[in-house]
PDB file of N, CA and C in Angstrom:
ATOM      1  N   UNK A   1       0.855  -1.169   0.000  1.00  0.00           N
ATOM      2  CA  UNK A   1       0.000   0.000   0.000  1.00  0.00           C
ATOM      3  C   UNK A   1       0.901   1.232   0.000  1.00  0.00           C
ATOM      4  N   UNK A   2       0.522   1.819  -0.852  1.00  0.00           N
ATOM      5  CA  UNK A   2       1.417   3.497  -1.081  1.00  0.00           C
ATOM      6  C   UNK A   2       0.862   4.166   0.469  1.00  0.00           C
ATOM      7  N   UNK A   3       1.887   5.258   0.382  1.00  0.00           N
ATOM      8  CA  UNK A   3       1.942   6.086   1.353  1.00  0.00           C
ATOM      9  C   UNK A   3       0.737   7.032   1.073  1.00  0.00           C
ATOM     10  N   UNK A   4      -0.101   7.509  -0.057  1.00  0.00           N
ATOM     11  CA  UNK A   4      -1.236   8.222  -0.547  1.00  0.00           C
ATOM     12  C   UNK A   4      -2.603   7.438  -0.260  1.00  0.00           C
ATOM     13  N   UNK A   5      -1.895   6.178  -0.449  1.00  0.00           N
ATOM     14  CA  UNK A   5      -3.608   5.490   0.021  1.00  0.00           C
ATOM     15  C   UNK A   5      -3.388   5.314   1.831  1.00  0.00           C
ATOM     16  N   UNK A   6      -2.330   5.184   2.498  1.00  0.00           N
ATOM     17  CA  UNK A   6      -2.266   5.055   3.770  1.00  0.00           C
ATOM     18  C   UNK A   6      -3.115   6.733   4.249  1.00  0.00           C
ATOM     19  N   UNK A   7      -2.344   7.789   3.712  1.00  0.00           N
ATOM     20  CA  UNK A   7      -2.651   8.767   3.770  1.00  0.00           C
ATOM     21  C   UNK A   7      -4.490   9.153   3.556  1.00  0.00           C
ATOM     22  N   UNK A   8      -4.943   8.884   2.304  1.00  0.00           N
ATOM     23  CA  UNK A   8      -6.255   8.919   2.210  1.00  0.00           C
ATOM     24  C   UNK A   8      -7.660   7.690   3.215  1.00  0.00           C
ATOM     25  N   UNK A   9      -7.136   6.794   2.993  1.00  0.00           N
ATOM     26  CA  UNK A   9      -7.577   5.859   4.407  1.00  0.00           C
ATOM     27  C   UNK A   9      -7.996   6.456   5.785  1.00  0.00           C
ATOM     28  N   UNK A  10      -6.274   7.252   6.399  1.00  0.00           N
ATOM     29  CA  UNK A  10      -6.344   7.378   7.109  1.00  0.00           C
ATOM     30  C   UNK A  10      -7.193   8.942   7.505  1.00  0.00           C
ATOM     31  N   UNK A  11      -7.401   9.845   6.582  1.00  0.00           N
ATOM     32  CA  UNK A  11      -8.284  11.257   6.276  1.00  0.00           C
ATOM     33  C   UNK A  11      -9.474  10.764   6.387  1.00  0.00           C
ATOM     34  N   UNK A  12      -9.990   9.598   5.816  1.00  0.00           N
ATOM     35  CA  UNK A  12     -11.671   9.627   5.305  1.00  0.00           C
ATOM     36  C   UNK A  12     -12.139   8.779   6.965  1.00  0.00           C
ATOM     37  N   UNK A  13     -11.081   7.778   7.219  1.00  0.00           N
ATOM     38  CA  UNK A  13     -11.450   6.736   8.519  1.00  0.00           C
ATOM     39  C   UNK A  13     -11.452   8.288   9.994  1.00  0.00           C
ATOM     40  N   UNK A  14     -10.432   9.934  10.136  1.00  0.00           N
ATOM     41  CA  UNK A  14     -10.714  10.427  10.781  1.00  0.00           C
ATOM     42  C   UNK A  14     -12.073  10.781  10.737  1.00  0.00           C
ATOM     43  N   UNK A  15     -12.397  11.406   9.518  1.00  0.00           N
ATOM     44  CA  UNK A  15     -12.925  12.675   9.278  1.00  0.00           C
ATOM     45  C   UNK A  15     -14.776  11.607   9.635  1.00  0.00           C
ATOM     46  N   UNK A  16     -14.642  10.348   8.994  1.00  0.00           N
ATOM     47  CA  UNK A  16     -16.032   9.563  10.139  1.00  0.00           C
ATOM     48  C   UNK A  16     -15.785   9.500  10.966  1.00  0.00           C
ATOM     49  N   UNK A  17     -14.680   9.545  12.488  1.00  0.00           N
ATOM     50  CA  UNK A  17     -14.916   9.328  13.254  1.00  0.00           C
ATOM     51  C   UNK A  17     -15.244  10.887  13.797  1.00  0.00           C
ATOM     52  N   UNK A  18     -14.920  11.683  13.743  1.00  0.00           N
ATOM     53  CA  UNK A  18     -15.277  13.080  13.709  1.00  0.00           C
ATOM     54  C   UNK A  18     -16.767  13.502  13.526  1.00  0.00           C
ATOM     55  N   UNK A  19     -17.436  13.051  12.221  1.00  0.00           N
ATOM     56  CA  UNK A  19     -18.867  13.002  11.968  1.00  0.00           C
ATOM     57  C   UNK A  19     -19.470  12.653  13.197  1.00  0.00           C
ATOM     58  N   UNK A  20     -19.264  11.248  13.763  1.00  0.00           N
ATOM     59  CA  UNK A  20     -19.530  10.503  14.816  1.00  0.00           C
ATOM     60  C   UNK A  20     -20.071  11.410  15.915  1.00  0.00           C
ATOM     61  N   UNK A  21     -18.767  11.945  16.165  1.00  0.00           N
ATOM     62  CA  UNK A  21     -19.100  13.217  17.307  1.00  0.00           C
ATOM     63  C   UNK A  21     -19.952  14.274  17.141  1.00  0.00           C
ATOM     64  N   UNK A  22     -19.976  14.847  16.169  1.00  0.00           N
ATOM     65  CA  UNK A  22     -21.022  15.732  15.590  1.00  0.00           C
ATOM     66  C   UNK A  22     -21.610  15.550  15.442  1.00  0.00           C
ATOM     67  N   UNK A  23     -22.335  14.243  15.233  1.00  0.00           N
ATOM     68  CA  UNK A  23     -23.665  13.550  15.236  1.00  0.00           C
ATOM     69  C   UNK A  23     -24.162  13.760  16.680  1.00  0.00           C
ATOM     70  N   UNK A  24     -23.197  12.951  17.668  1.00  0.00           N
ATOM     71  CA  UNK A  24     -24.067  12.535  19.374  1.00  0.00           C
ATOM     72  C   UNK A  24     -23.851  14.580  19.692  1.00  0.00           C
ATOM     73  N   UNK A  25     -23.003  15.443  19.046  1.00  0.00           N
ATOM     74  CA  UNK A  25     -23.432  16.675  19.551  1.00  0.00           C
ATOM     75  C   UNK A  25     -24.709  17.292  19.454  1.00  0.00           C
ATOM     76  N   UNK A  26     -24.377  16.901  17.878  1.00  0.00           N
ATOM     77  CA  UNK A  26     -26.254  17.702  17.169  1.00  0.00           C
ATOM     78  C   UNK A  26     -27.355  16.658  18.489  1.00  0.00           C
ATOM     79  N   UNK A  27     -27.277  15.478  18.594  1.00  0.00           N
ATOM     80  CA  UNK A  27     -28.237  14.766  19.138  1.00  0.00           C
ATOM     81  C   UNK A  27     -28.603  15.151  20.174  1.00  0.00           C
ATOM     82  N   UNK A  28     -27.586  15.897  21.284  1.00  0.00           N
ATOM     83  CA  UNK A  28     -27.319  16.461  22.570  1.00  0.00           C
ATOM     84  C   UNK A  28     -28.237  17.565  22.694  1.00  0.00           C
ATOM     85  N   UNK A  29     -28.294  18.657  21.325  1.00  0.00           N
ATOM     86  CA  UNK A  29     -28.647  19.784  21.345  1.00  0.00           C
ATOM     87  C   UNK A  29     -30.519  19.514  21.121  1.00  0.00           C
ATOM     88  N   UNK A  30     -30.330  18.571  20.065  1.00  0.00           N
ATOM     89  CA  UNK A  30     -32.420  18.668  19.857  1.00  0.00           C
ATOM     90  C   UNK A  30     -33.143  18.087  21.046  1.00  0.00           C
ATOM     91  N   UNK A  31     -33.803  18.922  21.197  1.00  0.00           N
ATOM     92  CA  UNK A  31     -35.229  18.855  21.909  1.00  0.00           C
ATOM     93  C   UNK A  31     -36.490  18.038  20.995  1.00  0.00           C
ATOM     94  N   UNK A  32     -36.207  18.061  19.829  1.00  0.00           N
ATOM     95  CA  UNK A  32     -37.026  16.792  19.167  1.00  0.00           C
ATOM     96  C   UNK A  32     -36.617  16.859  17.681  1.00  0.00           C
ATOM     97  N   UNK A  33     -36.861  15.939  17.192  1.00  0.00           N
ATOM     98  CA  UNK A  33     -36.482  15.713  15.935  1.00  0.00           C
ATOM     99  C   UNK A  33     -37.332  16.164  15.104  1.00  0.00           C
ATOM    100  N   UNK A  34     -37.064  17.603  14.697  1.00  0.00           N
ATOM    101  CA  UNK A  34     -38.174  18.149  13.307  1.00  0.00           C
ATOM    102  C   UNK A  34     -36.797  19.025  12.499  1.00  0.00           C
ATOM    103  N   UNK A  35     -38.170  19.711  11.494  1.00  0.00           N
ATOM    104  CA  UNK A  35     -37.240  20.655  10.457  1.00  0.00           C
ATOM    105  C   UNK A  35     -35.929  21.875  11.325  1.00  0.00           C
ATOM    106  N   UNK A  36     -36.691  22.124  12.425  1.00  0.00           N
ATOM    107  CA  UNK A  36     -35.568  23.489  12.871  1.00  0.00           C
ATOM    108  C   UNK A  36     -33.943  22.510  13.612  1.00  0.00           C
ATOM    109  N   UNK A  37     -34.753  21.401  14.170  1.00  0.00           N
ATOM    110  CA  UNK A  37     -33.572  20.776  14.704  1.00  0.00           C
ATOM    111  C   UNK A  37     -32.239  20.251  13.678  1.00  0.00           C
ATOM    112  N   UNK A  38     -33.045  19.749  12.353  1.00  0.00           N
ATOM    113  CA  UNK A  38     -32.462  18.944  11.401  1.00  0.00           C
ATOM    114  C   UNK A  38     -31.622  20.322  10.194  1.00  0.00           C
ATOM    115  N   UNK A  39     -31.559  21.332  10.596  1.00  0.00           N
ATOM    116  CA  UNK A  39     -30.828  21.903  10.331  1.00  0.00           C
ATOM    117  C   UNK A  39     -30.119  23.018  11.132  1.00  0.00           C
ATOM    118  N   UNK A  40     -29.832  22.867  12.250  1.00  0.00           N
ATOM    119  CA  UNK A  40     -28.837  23.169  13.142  1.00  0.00           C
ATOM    120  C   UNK A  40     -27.262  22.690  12.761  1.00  0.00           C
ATOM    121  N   UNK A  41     -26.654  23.927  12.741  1.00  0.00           N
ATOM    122  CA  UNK A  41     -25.164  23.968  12.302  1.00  0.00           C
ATOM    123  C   UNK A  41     -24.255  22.493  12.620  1.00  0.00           C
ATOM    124  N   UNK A  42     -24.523  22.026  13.933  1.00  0.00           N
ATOM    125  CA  UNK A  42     -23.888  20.728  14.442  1.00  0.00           C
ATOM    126  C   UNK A  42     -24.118  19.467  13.272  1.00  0.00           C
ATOM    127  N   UNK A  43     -25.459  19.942  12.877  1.00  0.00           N
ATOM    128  CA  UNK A  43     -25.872  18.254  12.673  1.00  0.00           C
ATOM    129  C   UNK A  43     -25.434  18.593  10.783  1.00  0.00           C
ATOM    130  N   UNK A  44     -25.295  20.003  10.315  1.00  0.00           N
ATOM    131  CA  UNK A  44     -25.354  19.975   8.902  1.00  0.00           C
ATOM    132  C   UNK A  44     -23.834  20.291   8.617  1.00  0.00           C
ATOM    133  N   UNK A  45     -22.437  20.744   9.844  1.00  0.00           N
ATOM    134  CA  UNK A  45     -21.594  20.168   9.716  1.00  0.00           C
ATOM    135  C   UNK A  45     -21.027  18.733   9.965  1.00  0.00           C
ATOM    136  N   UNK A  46     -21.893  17.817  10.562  1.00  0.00           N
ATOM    137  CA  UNK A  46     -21.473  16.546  10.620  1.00  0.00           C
ATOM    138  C   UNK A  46     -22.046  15.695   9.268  1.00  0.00           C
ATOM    139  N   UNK A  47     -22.973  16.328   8.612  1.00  0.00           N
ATOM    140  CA  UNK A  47     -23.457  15.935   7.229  1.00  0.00           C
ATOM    141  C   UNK A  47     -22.184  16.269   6.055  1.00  0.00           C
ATOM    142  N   UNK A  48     -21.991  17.224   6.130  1.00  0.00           N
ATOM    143  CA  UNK A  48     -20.820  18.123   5.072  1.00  0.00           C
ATOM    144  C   UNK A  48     -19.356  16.833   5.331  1.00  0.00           C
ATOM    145  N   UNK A  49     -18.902  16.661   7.129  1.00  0.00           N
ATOM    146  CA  UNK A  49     -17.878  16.211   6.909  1.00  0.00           C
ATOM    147  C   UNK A  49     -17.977  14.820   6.172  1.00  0.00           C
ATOM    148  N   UNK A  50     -19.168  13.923   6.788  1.00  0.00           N
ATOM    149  CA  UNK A  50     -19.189  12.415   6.058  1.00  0.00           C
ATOM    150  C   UNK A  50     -19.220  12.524   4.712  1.00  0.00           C
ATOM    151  N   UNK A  51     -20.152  13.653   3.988  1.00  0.00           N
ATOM    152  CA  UNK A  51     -19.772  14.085   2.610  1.00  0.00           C
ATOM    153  C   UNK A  51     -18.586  13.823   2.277  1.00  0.00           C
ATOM    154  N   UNK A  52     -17.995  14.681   2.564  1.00  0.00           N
ATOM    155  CA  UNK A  52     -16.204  14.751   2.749  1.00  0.00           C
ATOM    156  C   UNK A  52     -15.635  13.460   2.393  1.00  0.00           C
ATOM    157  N   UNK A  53     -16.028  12.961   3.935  1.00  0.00           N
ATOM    158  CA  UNK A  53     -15.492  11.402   3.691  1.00  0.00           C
ATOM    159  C   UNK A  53     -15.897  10.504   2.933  1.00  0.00           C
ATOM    160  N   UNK A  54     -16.850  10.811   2.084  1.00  0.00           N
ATOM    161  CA  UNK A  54     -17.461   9.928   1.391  1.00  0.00           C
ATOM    162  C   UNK A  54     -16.655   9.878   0.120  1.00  0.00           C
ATOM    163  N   UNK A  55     -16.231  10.867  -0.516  1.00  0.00           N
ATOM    164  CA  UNK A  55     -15.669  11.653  -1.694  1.00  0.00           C
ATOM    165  C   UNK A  55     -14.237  11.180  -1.443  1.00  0.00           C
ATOM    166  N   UNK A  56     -13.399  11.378  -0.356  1.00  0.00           N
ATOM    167  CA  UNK A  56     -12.375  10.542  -0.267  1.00  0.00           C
ATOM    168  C   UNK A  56     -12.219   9.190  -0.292  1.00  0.00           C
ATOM    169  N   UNK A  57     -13.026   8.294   0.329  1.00  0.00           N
ATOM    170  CA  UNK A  57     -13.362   6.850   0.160  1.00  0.00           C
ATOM    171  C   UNK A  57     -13.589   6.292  -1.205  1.00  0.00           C
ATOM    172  N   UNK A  58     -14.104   7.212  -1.793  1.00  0.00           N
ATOM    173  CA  UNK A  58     -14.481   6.947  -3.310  1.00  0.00           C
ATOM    174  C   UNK A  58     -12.922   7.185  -4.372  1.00  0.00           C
ATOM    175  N   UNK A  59     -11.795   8.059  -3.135  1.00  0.00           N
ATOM    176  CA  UNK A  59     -10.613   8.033  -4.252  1.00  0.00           C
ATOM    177  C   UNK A  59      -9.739   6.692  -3.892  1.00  0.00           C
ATOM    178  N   UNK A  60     -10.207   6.666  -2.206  1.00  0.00           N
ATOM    179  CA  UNK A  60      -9.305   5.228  -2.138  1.00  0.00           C
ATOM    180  C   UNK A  60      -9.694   4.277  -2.687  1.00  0.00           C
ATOM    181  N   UNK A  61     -11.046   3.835  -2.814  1.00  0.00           N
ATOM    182  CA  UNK A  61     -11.477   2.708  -3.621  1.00  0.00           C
ATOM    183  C   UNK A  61     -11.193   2.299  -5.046  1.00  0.00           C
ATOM    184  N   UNK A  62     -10.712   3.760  -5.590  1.00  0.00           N
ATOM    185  CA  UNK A  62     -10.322   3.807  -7.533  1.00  0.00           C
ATOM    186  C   UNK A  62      -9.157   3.229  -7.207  1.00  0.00           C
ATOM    187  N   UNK A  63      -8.030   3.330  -5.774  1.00  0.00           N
ATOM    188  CA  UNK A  63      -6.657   2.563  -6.473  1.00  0.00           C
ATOM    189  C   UNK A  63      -6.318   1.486  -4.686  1.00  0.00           C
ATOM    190  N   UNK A  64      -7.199   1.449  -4.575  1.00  0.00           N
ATOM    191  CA  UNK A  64      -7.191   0.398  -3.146  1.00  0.00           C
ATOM    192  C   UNK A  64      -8.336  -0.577  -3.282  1.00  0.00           C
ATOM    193  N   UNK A  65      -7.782  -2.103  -3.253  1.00  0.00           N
ATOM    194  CA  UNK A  65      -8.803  -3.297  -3.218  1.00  0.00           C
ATOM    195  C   UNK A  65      -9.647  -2.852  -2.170  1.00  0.00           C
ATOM    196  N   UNK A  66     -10.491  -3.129  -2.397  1.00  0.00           N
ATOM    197  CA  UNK A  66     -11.823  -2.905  -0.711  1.00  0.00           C
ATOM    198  C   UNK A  66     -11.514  -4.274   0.515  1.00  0.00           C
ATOM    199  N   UNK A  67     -11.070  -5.327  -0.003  1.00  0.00           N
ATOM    200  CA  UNK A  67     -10.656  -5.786   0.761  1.00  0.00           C
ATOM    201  C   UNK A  67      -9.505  -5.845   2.015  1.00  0.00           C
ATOM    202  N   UNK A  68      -8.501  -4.909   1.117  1.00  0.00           N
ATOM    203  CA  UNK A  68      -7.750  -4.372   1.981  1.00  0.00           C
ATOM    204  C   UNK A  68      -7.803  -2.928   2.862  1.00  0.00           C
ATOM    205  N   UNK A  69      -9.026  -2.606   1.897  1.00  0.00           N
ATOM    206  CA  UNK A  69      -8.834  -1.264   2.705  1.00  0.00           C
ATOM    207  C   UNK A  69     -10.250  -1.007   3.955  1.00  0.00           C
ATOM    208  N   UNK A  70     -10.699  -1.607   3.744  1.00  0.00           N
ATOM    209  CA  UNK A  70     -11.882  -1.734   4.169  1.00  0.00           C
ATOM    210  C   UNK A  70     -11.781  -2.204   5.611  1.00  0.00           C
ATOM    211  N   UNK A  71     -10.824  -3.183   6.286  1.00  0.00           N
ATOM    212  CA  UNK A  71     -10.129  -3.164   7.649  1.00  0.00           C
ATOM    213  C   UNK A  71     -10.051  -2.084   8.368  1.00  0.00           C
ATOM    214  N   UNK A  72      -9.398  -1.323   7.826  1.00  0.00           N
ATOM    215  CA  UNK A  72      -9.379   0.231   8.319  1.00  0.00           C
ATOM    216  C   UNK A  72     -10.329   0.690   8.904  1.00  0.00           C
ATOM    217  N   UNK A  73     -11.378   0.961   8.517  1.00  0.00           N
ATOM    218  CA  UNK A  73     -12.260   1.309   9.013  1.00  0.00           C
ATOM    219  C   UNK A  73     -13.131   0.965  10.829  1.00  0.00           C
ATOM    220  N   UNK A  74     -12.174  -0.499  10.922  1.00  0.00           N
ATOM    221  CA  UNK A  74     -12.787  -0.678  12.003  1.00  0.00           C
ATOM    222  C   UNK A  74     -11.335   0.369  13.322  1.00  0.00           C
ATOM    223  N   UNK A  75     -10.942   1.227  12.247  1.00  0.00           N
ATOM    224  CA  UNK A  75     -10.205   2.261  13.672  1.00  0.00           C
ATOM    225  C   UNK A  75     -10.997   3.411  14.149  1.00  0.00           C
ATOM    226  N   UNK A  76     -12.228   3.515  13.559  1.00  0.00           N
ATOM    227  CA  UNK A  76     -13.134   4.389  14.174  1.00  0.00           C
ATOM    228  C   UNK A  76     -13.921   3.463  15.397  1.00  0.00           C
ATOM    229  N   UNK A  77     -13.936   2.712  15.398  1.00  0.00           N
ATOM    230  CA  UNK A  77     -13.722   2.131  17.327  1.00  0.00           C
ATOM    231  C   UNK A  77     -12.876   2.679  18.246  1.00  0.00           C
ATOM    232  N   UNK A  78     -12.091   2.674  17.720  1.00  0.00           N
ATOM    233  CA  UNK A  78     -10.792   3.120  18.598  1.00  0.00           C
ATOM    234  C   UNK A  78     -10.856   5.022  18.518  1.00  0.00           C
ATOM    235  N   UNK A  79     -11.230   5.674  17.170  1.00  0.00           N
ATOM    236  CA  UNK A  79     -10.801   7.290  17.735  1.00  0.00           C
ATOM    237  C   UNK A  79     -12.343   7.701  18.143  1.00  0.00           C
ATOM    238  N   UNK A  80     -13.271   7.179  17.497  1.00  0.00           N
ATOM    239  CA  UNK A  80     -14.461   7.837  18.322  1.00  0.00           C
ATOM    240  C   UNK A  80     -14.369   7.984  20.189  1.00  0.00           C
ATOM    241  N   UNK A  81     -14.034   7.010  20.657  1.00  0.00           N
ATOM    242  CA  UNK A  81     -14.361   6.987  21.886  1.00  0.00           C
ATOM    243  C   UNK A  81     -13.097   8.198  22.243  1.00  0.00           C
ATOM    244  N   UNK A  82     -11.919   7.974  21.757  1.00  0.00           N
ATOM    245  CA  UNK A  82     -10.932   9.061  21.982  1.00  0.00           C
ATOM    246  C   UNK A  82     -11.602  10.075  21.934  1.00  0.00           C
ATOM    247  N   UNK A  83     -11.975  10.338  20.933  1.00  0.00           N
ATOM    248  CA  UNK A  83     -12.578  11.539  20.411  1.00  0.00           C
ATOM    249  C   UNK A  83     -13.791  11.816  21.607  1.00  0.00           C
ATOM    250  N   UNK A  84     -14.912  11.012  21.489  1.00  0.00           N
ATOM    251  CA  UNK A  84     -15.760  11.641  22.959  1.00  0.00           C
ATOM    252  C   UNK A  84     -15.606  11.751  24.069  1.00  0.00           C
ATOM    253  N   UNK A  85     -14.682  10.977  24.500  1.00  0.00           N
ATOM    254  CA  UNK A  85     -13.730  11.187  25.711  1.00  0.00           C
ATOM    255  C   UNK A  85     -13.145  12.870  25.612  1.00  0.00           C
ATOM    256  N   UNK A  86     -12.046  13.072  24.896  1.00  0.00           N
ATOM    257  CA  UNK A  86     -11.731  14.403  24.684  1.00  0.00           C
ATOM    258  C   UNK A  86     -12.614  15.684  24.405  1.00  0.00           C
ATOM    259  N   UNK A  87     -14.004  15.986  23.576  1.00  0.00           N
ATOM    260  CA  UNK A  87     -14.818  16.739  23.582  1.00  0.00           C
ATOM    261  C   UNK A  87     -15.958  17.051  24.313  1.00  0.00           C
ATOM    262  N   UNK A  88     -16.233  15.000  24.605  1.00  0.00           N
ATOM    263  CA  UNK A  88     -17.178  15.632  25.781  1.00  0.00           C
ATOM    264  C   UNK A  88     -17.116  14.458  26.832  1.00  0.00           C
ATOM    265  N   UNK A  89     -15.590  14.404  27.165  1.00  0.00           N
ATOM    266  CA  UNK A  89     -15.479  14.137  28.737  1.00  0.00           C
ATOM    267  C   UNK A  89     -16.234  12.644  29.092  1.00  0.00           C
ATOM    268  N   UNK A  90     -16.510  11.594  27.832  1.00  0.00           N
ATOM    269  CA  UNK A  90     -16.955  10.363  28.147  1.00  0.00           C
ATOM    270  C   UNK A  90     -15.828   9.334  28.316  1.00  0.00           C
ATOM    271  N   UNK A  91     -16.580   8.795  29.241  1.00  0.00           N
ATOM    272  CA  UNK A  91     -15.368   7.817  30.059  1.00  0.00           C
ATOM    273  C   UNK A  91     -14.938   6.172  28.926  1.00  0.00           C
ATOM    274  N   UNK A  92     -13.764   6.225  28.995  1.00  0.00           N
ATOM    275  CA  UNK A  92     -13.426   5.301  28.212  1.00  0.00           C
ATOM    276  C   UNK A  92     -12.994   3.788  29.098  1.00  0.00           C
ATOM    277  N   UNK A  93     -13.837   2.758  28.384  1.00  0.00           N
ATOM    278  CA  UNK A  93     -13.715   1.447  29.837  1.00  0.00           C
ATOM    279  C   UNK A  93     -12.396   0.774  29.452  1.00  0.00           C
ATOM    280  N   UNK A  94     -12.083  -0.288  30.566  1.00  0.00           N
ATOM    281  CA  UNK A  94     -11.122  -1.376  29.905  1.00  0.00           C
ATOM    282  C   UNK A  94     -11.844  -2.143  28.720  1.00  0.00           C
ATOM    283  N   UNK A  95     -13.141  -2.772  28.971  1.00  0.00           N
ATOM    284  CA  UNK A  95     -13.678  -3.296  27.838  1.00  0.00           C
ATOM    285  C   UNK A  95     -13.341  -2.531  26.503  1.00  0.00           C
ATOM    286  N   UNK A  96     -13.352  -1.191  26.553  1.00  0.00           N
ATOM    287  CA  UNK A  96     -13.337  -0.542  25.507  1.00  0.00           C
ATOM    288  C   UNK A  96     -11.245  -0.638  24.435  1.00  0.00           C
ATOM    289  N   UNK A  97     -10.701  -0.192  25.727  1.00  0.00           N
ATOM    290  CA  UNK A  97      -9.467  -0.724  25.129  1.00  0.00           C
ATOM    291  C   UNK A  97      -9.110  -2.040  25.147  1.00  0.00           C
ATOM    292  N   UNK A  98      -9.224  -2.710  25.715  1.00  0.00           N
ATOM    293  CA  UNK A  98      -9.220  -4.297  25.271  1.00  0.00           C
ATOM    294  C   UNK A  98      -9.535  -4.543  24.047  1.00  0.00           C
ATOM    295  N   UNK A  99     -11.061  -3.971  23.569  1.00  0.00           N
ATOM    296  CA  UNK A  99     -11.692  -4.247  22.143  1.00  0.00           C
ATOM    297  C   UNK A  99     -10.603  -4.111  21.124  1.00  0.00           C
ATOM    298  N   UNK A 100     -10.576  -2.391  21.708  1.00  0.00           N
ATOM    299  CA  UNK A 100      -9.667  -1.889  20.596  1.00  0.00           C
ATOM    300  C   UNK A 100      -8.441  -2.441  20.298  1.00  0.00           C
ATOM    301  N   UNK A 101      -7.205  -3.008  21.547  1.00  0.00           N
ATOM    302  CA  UNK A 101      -6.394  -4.190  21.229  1.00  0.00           C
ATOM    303  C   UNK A 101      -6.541  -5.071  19.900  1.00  0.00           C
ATOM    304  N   UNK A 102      -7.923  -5.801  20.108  1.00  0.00           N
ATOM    305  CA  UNK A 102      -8.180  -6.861  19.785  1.00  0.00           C
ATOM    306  C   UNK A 102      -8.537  -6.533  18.202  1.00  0.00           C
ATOM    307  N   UNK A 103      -9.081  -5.595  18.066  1.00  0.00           N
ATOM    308  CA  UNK A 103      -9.066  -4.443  16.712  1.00  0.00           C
ATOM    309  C   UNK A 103      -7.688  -4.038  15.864  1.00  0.00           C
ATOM    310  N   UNK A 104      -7.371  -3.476  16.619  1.00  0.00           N
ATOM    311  CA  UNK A 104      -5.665  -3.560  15.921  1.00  0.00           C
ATOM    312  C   UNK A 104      -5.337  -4.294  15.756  1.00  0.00           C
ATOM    313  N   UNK A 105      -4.905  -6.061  16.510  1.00  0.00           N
ATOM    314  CA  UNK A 105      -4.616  -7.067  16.233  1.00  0.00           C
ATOM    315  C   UNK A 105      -5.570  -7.603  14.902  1.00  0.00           C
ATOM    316  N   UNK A 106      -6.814  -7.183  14.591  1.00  0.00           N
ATOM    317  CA  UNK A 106      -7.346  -8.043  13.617  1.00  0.00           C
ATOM    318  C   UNK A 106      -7.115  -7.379  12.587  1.00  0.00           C
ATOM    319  N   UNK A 107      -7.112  -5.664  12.252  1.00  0.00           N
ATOM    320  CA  UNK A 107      -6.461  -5.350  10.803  1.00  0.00           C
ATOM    321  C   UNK A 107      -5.343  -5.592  10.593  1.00  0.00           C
ATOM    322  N   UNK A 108      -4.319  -5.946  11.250  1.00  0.00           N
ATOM    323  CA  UNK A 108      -2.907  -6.056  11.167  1.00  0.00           C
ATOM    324  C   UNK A 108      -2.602  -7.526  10.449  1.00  0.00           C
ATOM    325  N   UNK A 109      -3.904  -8.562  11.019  1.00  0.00           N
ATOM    326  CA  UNK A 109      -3.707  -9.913  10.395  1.00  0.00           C
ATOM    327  C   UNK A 109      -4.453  -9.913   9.033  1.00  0.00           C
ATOM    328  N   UNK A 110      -5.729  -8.694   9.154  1.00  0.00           N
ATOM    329  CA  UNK A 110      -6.155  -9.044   7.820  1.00  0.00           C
ATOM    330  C   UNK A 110      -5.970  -8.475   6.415  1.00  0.00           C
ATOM    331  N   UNK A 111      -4.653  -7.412   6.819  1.00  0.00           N
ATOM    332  CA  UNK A 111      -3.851  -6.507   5.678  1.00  0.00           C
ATOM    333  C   UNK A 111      -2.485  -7.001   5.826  1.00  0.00           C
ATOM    334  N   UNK A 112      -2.053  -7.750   6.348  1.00  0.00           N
ATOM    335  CA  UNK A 112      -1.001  -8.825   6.182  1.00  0.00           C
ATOM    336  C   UNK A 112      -0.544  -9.430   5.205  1.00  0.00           C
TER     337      UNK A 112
END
């Protein structure tokens, strides 16, 4: 794997785990799910970034097998919780890093 697809992988696998957060933010903020909520800045920048990531995924896929690249993805286990831990102060378990262990250990065997 080139250093451009490590590189793009690793942009589109942040930039969802990022969405992630901007999602449970927007979710934080509505008082119910209608038109004024569903376009609140939180929830229509967490739309824009998966955009984002969507458009990048689509460049790794033109020169990256999906089989290989597609592992990757299970590292948004691992930065989401970083990530809500750091923005909004949610507690991260042993279960949770254990998983994630066990996560790293499985893309490592299945891009091997």
């Amino acid at each position: 794997m080139s250093f451009s697809q490590i590189i793009l992988i690793s942009s589109t696998i942040m930039l969802l785990s990022v969405g992630q957060v901007l999602f449970k933010l927007a979710a934080m903020d509505m008082k119910n799910i209608d038109i004024s909520s569903l376009l609140q800045p939180k929830l229509i920048l967490a739309l824009c970034v998966y955009g984002f990531a969507t458009v990048l995924w689509i460049a790794v896929l033109r020169y990256t097998p999906l089989v290989l690249a597609y592992p990757f993805v299970g590292l948004a286990f691992l930065i989401v919780p970083v990530l809500s831990w750091f923005w909004m102060d949610e507690q991260i378990s042993l279960n949770t890093i254990v998983g994630g262990a066990a996560i790293l250990i499985g893309i490592w065997i299945a891009v091997s």
